[in-house]
PDB file of N, CA and C in Angstrom:
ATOM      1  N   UNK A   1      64.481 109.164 130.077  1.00  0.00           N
ATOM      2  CA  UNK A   1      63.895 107.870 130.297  1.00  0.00           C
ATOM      3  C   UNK A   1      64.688 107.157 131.386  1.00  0.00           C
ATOM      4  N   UNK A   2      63.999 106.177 132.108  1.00  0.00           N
ATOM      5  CA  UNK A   2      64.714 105.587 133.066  1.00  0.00           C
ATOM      6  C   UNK A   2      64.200 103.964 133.286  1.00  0.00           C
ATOM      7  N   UNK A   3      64.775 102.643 133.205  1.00  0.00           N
ATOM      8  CA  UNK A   3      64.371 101.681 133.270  1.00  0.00           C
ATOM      9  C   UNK A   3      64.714 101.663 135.196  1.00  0.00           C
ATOM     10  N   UNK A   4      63.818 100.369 135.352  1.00  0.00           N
ATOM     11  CA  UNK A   4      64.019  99.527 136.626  1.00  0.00           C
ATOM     12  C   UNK A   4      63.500  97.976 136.285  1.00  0.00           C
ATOM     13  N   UNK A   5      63.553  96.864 137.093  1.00  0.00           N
ATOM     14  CA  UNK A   5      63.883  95.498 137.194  1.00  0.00           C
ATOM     15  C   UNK A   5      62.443  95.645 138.183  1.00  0.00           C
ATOM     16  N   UNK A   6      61.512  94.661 138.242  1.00  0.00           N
ATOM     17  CA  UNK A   6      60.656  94.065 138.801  1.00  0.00           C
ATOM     18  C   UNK A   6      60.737  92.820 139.035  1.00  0.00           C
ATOM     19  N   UNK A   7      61.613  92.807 140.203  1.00  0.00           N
ATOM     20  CA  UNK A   7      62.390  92.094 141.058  1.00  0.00           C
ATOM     21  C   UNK A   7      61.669  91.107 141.521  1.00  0.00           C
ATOM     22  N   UNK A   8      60.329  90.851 141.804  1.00  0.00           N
ATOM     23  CA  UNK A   8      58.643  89.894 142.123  1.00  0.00           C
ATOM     24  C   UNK A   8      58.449  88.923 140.541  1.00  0.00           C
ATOM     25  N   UNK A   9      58.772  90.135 139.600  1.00  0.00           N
ATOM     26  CA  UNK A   9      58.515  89.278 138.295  1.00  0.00           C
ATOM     27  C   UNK A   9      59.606  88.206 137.385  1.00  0.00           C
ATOM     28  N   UNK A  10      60.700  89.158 137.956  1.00  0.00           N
ATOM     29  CA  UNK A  10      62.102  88.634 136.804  1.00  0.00           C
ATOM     30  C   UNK A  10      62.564  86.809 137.410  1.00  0.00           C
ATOM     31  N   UNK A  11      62.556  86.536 136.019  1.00  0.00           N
ATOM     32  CA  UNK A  11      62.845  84.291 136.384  1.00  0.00           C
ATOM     33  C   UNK A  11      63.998  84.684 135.927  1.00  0.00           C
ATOM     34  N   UNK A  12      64.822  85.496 135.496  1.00  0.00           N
ATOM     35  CA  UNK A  12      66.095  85.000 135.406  1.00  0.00           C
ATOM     36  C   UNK A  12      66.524  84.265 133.728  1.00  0.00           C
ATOM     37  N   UNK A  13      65.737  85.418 132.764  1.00  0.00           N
ATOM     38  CA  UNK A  13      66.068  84.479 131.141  1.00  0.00           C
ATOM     39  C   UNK A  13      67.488  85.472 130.477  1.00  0.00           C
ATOM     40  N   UNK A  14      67.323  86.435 131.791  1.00  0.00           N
ATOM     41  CA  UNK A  14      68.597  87.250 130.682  1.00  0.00           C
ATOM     42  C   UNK A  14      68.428  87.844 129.056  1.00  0.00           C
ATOM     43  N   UNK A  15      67.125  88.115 129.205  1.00  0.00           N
ATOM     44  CA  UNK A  15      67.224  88.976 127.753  1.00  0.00           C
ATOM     45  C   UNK A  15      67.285  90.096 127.919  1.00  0.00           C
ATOM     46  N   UNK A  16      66.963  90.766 129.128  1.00  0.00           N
ATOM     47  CA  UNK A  16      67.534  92.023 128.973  1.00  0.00           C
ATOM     48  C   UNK A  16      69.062  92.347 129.335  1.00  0.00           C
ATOM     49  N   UNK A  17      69.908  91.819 129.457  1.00  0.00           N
ATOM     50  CA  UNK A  17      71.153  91.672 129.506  1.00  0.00           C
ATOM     51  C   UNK A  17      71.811  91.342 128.501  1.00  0.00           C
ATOM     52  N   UNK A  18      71.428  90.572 127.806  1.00  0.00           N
ATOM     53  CA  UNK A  18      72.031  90.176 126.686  1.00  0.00           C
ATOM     54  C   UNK A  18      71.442  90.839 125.637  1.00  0.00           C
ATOM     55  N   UNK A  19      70.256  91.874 125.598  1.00  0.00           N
ATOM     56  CA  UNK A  19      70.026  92.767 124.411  1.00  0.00           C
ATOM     57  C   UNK A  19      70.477  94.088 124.877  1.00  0.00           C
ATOM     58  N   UNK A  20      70.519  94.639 125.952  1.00  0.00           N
ATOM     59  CA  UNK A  20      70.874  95.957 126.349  1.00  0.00           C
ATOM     60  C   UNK A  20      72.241  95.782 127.455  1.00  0.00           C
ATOM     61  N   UNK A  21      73.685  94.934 127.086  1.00  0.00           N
ATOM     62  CA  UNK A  21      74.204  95.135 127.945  1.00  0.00           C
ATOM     63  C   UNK A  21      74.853  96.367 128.727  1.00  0.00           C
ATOM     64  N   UNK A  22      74.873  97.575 128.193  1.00  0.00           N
ATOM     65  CA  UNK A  22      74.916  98.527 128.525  1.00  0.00           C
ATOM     66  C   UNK A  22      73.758  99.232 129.670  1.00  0.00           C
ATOM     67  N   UNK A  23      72.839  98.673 129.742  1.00  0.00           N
ATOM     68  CA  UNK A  23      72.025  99.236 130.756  1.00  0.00           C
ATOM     69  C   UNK A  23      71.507  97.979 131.835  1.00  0.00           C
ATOM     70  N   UNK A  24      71.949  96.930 131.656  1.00  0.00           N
ATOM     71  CA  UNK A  24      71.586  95.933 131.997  1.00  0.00           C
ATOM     72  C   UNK A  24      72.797  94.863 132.495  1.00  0.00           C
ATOM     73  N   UNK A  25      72.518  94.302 133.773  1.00  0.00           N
ATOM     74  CA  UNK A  25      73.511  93.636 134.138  1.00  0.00           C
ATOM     75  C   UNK A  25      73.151  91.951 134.437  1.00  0.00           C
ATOM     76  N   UNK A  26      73.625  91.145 135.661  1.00  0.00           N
ATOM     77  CA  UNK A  26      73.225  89.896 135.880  1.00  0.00           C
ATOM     78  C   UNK A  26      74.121  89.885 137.556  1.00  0.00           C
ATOM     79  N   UNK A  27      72.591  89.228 138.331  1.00  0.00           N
ATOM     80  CA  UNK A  27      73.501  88.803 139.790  1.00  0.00           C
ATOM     81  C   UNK A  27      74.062  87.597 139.811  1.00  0.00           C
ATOM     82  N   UNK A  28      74.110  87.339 140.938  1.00  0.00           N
ATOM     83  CA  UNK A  28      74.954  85.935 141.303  1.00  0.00           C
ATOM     84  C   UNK A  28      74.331  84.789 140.814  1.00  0.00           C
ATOM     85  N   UNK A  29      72.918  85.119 140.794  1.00  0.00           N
ATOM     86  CA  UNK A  29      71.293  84.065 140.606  1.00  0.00           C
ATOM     87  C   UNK A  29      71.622  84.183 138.874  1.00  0.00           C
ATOM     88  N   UNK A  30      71.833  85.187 138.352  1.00  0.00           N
ATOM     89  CA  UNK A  30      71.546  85.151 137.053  1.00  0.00           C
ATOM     90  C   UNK A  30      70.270  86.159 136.559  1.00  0.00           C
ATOM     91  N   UNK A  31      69.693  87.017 137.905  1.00  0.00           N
ATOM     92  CA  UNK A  31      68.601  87.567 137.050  1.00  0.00           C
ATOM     93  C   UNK A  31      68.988  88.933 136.919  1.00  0.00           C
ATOM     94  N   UNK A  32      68.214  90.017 135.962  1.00  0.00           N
ATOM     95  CA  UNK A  32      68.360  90.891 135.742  1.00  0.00           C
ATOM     96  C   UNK A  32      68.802  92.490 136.613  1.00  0.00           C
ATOM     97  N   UNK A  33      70.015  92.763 136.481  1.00  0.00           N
ATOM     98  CA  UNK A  33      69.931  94.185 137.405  1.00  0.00           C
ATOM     99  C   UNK A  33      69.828  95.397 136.435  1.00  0.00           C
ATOM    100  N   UNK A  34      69.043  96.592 137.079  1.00  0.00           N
ATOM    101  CA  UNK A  34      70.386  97.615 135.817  1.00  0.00           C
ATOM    102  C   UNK A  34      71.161  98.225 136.286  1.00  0.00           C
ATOM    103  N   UNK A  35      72.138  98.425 135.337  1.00  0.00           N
ATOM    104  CA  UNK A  35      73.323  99.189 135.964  1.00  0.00           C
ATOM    105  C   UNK A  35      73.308 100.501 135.915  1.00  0.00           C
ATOM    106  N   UNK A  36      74.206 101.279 137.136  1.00  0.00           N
ATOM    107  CA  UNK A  36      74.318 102.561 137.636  1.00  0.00           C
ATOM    108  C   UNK A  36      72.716 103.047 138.040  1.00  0.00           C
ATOM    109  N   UNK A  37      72.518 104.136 137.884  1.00  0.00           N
ATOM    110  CA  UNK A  37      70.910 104.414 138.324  1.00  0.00           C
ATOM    111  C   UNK A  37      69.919 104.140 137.139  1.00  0.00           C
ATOM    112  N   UNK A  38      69.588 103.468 136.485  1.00  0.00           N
ATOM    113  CA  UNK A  38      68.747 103.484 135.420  1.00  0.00           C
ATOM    114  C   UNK A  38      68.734 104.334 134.880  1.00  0.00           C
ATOM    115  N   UNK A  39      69.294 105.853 134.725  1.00  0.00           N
ATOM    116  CA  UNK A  39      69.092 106.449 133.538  1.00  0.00           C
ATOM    117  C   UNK A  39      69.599 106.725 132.229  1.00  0.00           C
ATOM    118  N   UNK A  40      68.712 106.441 131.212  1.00  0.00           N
ATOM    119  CA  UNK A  40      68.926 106.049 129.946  1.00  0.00           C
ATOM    120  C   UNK A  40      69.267 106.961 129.131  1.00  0.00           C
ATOM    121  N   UNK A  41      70.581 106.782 128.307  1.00  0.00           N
ATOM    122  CA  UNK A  41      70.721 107.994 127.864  1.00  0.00           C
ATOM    123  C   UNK A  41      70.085 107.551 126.163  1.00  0.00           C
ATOM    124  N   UNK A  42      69.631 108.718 125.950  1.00  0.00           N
ATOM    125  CA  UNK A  42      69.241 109.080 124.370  1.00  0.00           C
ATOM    126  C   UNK A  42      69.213 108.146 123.726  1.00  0.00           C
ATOM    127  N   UNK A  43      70.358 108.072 123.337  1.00  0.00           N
ATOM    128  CA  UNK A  43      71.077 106.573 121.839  1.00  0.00           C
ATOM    129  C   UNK A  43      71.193 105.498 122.687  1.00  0.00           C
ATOM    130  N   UNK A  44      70.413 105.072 123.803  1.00  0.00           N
ATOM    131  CA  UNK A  44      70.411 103.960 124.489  1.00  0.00           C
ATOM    132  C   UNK A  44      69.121 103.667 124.386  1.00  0.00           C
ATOM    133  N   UNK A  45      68.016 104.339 124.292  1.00  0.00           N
ATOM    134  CA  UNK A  45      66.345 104.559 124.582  1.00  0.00           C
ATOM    135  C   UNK A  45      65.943 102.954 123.443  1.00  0.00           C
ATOM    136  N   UNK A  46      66.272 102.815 122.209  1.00  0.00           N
ATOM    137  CA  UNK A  46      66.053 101.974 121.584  1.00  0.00           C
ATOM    138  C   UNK A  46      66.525 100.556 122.232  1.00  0.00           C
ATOM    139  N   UNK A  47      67.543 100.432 123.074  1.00  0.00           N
ATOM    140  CA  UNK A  47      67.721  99.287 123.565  1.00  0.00           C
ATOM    141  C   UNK A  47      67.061  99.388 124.821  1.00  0.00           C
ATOM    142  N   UNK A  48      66.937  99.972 125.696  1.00  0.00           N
ATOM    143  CA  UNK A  48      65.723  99.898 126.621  1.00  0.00           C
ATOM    144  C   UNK A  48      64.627  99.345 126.274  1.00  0.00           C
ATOM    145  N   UNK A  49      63.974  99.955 125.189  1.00  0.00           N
ATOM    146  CA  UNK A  49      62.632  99.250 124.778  1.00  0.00           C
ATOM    147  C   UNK A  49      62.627  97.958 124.177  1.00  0.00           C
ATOM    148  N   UNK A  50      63.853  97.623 123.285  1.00  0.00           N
ATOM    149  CA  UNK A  50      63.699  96.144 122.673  1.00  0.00           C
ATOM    150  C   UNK A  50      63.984  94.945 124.126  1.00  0.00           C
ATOM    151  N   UNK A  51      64.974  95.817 125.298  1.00  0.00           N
ATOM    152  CA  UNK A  51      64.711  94.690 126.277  1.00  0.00           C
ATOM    153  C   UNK A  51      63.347  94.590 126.899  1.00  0.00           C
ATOM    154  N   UNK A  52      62.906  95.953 127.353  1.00  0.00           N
ATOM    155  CA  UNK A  52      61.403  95.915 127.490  1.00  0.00           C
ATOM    156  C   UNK A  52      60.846  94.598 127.170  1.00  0.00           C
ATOM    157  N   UNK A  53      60.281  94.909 125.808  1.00  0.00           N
ATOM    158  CA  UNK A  53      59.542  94.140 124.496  1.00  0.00           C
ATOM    159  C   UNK A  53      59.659  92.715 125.107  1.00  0.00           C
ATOM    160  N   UNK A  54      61.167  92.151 125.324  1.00  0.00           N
ATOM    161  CA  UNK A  54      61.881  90.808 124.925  1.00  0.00           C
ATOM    162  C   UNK A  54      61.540  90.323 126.121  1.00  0.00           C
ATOM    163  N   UNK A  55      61.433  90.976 127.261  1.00  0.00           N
ATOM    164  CA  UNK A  55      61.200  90.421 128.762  1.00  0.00           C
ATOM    165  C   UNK A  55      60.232  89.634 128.946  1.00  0.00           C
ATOM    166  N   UNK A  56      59.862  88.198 128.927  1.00  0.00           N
ATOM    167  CA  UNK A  56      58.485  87.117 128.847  1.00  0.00           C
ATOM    168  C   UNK A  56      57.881  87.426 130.379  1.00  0.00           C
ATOM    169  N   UNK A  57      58.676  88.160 131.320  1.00  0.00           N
ATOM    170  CA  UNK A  57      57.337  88.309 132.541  1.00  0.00           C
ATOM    171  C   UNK A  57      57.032  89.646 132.176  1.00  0.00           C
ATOM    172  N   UNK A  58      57.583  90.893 131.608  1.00  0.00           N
ATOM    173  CA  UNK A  58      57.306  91.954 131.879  1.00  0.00           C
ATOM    174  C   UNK A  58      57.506  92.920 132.779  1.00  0.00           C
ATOM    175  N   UNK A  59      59.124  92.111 133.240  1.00  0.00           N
ATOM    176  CA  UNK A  59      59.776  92.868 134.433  1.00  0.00           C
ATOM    177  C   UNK A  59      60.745  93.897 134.175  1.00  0.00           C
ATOM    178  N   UNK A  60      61.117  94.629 132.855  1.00  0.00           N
ATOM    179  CA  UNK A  60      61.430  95.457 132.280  1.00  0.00           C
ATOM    180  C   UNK A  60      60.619  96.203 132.616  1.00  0.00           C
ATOM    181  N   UNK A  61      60.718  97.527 133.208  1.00  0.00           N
ATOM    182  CA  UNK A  61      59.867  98.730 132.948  1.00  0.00           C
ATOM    183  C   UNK A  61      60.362 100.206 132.862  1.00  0.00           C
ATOM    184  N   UNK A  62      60.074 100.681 131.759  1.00  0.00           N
ATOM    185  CA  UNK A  62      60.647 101.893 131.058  1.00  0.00           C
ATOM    186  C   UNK A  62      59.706 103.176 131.420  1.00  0.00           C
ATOM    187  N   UNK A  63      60.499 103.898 132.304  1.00  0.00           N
ATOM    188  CA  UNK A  63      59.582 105.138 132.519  1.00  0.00           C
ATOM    189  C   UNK A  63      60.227 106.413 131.849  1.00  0.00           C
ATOM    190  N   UNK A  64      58.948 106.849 131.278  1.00  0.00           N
ATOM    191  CA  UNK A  64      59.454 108.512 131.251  1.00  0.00           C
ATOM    192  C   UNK A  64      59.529 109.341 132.135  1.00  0.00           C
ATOM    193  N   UNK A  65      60.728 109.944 131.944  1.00  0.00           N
ATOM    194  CA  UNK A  65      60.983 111.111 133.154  1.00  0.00           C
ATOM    195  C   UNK A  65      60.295 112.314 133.087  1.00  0.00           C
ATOM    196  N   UNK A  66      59.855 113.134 134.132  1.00  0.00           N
ATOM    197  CA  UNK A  66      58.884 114.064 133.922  1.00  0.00           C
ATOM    198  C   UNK A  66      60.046 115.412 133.848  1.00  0.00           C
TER     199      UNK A  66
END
């Protein structure tokens, strides 16, 4: 699995940072980065998706890797 940031969508509420800080960071602005290359390991996949979920624009996006 691999998340990325939709950088057009993200206002900057920090829930995915503050629910997945491990995959998830914050810029200078305050909005969402992720950290290293987005890929998610295993026992991380559950916090990927609850930041998913928690994101009010929907700028979380969780892909499966082929």
């Amino acid at each position: 699995m691999k998340v990325e940031i939709d950088t057009g969508k993200c206002q900057g509420h920090g829930r995915c940072y503050d629910l997945a800080p491990g995959l998830f960071g914050e810029d200078d602005e305050g909005y969402g980065t992720v950290l290293g290359d987005g890929v998610v390991a295993e026992d991380k996949e559950p916090d990927a998706r609850l930041a998913a979920a928690n994101c009010p624009e929907r700028a979380v996006i969780v892909q499966k890797e082929a």
